[in-house]
N, C-alpha and C. Protein backbone atom coordinates (compact mmCIF):
# COMPACT_ATOMS: atom_id res chain seq x y z
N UNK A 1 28.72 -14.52 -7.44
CA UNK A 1 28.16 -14.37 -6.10
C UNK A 1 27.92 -12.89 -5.82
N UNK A 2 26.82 -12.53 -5.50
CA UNK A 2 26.42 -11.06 -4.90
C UNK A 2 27.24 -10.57 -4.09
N UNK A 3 27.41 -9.06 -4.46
CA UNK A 3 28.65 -8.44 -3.24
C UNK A 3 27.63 -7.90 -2.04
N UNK A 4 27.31 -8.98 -1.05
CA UNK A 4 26.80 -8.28 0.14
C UNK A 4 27.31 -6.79 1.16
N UNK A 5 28.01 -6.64 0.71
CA UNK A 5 29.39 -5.53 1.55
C UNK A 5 28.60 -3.93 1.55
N UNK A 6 27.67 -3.99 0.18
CA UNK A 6 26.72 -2.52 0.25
C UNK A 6 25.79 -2.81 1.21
N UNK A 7 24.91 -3.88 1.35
CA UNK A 7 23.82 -4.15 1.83
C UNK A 7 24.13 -4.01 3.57
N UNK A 8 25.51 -4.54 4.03
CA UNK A 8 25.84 -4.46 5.32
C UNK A 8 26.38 -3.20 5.94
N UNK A 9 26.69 -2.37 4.64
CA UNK A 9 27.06 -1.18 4.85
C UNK A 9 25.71 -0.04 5.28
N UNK A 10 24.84 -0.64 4.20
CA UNK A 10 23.16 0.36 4.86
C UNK A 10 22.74 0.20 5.89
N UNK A 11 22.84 -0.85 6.34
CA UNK A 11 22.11 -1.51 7.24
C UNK A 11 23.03 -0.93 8.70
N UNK A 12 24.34 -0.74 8.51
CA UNK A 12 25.49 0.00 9.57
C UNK A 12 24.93 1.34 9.51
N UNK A 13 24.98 1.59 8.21
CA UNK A 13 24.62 3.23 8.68
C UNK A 13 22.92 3.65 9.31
N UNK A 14 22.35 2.42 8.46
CA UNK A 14 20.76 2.97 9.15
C UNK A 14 20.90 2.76 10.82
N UNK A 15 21.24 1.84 11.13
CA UNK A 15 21.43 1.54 12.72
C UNK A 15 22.32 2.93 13.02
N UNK A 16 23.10 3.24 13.10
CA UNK A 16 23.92 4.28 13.41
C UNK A 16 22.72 5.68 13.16
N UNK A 17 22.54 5.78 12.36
CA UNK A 17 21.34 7.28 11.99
C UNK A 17 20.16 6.89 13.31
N UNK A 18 19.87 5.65 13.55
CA UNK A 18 18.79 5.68 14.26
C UNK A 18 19.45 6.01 15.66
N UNK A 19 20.42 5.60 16.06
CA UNK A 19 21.34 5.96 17.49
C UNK A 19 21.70 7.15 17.51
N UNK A 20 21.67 8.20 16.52
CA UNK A 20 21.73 9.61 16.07
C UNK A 20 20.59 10.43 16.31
N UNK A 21 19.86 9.91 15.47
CA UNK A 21 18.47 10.71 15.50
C UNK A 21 17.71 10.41 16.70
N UNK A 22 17.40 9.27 17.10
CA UNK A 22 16.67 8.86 17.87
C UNK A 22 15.39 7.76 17.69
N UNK A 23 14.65 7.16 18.93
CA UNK A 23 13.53 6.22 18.12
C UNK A 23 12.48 6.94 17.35
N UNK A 24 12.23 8.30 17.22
CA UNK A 24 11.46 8.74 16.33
C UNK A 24 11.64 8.58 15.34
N UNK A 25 12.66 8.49 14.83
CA UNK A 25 12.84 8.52 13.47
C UNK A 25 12.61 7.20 12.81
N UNK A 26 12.89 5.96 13.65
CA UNK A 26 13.17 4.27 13.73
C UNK A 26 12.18 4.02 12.18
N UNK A 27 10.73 4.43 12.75
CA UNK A 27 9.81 3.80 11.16
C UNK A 27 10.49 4.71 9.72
N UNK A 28 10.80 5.66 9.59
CA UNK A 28 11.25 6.69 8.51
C UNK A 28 12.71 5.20 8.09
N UNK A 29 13.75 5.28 8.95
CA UNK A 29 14.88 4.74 9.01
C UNK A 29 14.68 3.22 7.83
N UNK A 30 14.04 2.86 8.78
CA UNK A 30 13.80 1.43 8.48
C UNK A 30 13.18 0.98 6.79
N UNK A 31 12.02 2.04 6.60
CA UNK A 31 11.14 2.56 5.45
C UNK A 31 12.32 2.28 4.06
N UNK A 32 13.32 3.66 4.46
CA UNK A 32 14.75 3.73 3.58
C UNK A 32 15.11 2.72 3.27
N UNK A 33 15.31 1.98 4.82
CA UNK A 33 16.65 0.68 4.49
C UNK A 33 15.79 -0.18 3.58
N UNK A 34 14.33 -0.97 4.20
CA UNK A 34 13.76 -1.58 3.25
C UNK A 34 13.79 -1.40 1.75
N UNK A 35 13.58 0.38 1.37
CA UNK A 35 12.71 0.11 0.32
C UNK A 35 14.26 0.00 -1.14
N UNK A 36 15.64 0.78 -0.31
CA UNK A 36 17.05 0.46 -0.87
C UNK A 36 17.00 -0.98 -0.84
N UNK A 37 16.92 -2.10 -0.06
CA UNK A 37 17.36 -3.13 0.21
C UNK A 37 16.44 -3.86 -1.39
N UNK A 38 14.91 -3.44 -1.81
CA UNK A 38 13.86 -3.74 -1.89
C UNK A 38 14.72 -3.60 -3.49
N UNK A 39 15.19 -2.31 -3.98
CA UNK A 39 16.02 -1.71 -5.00
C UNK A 39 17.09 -2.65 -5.71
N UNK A 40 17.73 -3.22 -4.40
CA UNK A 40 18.85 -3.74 -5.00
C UNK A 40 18.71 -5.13 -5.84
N UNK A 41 17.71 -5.95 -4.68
CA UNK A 41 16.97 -7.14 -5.12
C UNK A 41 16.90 -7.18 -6.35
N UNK A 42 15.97 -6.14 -6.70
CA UNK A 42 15.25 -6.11 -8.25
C UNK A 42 16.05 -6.08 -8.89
N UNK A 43 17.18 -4.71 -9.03
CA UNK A 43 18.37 -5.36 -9.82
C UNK A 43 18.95 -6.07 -10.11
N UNK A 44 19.09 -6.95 -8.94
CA UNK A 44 19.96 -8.31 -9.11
C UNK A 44 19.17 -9.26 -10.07
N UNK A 45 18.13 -9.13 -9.26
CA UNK A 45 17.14 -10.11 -9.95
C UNK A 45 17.05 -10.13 -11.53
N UNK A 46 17.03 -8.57 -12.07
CA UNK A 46 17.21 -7.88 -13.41
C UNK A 46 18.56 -8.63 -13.76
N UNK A 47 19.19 -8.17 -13.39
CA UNK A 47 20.69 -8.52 -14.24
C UNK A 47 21.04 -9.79 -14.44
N UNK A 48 20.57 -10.79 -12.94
CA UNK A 48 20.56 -12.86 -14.04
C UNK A 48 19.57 -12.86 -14.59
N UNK A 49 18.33 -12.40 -15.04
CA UNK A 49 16.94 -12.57 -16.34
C UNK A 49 18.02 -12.21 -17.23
N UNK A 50 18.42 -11.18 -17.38
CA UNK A 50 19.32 -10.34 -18.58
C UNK A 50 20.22 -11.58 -18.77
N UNK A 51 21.29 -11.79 -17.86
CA UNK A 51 22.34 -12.90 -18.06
C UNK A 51 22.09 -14.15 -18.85
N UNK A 52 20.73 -14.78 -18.33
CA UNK A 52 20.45 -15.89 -18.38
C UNK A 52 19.61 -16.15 -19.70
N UNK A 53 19.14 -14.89 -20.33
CA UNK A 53 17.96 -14.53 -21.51
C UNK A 53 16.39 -15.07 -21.14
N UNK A 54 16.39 -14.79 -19.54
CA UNK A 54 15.24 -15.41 -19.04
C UNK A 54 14.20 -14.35 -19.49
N UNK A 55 12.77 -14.56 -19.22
CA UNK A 55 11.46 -13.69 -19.58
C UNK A 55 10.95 -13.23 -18.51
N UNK A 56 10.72 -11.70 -18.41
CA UNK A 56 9.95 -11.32 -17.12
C UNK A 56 9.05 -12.04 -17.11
N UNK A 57 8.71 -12.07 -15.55
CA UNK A 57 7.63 -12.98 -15.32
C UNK A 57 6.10 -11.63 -15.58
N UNK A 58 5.48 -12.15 -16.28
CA UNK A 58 4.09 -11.50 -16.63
C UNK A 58 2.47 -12.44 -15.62
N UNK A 59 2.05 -11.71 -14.86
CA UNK A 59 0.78 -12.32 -14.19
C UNK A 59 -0.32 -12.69 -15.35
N UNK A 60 -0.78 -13.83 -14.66
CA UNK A 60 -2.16 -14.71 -16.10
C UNK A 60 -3.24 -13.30 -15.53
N UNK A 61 -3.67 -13.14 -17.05
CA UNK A 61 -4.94 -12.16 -16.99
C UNK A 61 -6.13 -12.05 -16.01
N UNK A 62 -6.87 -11.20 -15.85
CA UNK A 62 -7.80 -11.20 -14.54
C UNK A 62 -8.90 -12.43 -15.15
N UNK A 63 -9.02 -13.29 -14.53
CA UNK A 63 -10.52 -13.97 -15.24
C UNK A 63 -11.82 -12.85 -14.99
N UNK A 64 -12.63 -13.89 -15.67
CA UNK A 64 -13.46 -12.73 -16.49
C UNK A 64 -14.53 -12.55 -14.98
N UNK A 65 -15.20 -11.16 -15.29
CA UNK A 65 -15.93 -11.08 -14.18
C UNK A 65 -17.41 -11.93 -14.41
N UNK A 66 -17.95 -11.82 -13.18
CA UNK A 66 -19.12 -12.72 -12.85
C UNK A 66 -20.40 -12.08 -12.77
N UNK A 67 -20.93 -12.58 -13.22
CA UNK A 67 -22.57 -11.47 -13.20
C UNK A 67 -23.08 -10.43 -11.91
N UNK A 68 -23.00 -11.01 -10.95
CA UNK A 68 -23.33 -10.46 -9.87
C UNK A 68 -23.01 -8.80 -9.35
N UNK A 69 -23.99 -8.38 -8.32
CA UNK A 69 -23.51 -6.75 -8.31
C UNK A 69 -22.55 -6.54 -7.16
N UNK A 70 -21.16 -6.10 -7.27
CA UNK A 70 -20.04 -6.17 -6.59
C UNK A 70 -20.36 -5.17 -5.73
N UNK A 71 -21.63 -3.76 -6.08
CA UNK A 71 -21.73 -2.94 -5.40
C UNK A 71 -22.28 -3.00 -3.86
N UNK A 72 -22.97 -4.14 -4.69
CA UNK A 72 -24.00 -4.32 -3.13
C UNK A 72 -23.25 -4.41 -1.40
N UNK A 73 -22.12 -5.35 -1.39
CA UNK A 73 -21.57 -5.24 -0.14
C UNK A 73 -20.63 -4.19 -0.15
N UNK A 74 -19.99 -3.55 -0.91
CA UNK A 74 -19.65 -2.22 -0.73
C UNK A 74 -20.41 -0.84 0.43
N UNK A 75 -21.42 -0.94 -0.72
CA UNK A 75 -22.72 0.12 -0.16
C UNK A 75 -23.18 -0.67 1.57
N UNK A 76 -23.48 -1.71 1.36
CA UNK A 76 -23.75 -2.53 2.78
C UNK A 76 -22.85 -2.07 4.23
N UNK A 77 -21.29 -2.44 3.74
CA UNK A 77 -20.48 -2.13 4.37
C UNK A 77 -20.03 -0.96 4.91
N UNK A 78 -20.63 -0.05 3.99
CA UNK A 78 -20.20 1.56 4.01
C UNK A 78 -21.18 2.07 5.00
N UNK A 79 -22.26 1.58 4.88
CA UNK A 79 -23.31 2.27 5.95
C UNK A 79 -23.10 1.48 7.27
N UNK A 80 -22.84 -0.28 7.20
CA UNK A 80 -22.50 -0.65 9.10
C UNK A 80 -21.55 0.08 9.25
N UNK A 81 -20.13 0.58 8.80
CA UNK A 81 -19.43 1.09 9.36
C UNK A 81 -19.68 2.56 9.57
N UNK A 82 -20.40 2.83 9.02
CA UNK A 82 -20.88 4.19 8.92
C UNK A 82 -21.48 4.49 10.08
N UNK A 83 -22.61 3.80 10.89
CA UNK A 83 -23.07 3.92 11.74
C UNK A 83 -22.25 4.68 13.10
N UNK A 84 -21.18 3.41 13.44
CA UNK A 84 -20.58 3.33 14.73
C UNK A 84 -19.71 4.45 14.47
N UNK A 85 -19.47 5.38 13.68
CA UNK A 85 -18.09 6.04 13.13
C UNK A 85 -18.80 7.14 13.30
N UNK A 86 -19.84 7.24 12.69
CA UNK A 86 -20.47 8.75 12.99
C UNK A 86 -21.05 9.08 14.46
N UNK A 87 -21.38 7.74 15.11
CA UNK A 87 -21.14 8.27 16.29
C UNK A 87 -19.96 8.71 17.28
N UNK A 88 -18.95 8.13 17.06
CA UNK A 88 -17.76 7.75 17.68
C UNK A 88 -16.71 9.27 17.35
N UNK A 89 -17.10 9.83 15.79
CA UNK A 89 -16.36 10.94 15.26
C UNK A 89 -17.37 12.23 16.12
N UNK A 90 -18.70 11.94 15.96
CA UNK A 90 -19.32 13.58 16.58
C UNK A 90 -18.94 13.49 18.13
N UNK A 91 -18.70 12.33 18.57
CA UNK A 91 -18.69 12.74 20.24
C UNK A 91 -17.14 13.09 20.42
N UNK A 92 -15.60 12.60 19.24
CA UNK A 92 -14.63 13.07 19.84
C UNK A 92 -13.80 14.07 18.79
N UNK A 93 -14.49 14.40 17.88
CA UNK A 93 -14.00 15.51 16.91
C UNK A 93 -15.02 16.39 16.41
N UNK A 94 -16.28 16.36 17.16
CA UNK A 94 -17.50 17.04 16.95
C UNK A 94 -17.52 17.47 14.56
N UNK A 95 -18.10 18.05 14.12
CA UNK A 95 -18.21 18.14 12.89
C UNK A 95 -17.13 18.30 11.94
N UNK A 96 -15.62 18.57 12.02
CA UNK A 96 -14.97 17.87 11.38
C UNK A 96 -14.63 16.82 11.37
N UNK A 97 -14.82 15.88 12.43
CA UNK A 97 -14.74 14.13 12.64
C UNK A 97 -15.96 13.49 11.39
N UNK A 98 -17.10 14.41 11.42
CA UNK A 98 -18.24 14.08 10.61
C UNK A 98 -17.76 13.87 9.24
N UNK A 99 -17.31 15.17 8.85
CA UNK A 99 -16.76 15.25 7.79
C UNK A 99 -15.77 13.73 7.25
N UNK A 100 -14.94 14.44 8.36
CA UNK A 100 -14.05 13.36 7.34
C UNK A 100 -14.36 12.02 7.32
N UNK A 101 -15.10 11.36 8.44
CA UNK A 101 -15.57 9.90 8.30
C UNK A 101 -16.02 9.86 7.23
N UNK A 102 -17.17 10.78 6.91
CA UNK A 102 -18.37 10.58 5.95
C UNK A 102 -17.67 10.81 4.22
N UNK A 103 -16.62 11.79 4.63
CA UNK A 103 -15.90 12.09 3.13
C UNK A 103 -15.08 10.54 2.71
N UNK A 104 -14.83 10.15 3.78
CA UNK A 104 -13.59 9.05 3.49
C UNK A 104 -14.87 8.02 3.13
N UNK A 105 -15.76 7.54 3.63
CA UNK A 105 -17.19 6.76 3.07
C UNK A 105 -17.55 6.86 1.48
N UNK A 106 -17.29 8.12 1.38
CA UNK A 106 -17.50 8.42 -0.08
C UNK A 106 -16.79 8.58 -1.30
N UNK A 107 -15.25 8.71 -0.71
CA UNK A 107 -14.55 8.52 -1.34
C UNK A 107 -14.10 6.75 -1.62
N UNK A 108 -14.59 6.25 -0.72
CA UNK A 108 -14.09 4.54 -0.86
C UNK A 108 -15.32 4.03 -1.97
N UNK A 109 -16.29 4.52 -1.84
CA UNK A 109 -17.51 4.47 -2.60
C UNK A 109 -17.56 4.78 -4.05
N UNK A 110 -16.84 6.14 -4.19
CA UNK A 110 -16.72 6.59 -6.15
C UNK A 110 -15.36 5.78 -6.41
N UNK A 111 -14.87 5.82 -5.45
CA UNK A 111 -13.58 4.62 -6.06
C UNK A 111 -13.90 3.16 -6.45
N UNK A 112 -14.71 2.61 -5.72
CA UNK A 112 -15.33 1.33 -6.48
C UNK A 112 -16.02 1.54 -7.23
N UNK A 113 -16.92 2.62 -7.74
CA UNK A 113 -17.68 2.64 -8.80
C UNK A 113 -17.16 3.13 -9.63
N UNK A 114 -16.10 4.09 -9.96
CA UNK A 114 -15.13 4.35 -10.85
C UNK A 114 -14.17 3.26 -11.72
N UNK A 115 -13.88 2.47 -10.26
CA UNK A 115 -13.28 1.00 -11.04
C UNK A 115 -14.21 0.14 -11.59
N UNK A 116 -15.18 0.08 -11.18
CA UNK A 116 -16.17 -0.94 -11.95
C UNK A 116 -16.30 -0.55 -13.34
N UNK A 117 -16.34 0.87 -13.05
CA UNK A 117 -16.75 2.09 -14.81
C UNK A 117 -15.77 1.44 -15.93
N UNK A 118 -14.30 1.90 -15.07
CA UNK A 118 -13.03 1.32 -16.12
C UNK A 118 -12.82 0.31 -16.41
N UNK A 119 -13.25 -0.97 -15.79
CA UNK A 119 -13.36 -2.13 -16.16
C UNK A 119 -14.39 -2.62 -17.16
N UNK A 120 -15.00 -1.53 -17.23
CA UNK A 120 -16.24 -2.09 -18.53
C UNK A 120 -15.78 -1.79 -20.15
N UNK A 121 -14.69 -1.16 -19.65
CA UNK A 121 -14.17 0.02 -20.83
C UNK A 121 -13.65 -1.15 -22.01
């Protein structure tokens, strides 16, 4: 049987740090406790596969892709949103709002076409 006694112990001290620090800190706090809590799991989980001589579980391969151009609603999407954003960024961050909408547009953009690249590989 799992020794719950660490897990109730984080979970005491994260509550306590947050009555310390304050609610600013609450998402940071919580982040910790999860991603420890998230830690231990896996171990456990690790150590009956190990016990048991079970097999990591491995995901079934991507099926194969489909003819069609994946780019198209990408590019589609990038310009409706593009629209309302470039207006919405010049009227409340005047030309660095531009920027970065339009950089972040383009960066979502070579990232799908980059992945499409590596997937051909």
């Amino acid at each position: 049987m799992p020794d719950y006694q660490d897990i109730r112990q984080d979970m005491r001290a994260t509550i306590e740090a947050r009555r310390d620090l304050g609610p600013e800190y609450e998402a940071a706090l919580v982040e910790s406790f999860v991603e420890r809590l998230d830690q231990s799991i896996a171990h456990r989980v690790r150590a009956e596969m190990h016990a048991t001589g079970a097999q990591p579980y491995s995901p079934p391969s991507a099926p194969p892709r489909k003819g069609g151009n994946g780019s198209i609603p990408i590019a589609l999407g990038s310009m409706a949103l593009g629209i309302p954003l470039t207006a919405i960024a010049s009227q409340s961050s005047g030309t660095l709002g531009l920027l970065l909408v339009w950089g972040g547009i383009v960066a979502i953009n070579l990232a799908h076409a980059l992945g499409r690249l590596r997937g051909r590989d």
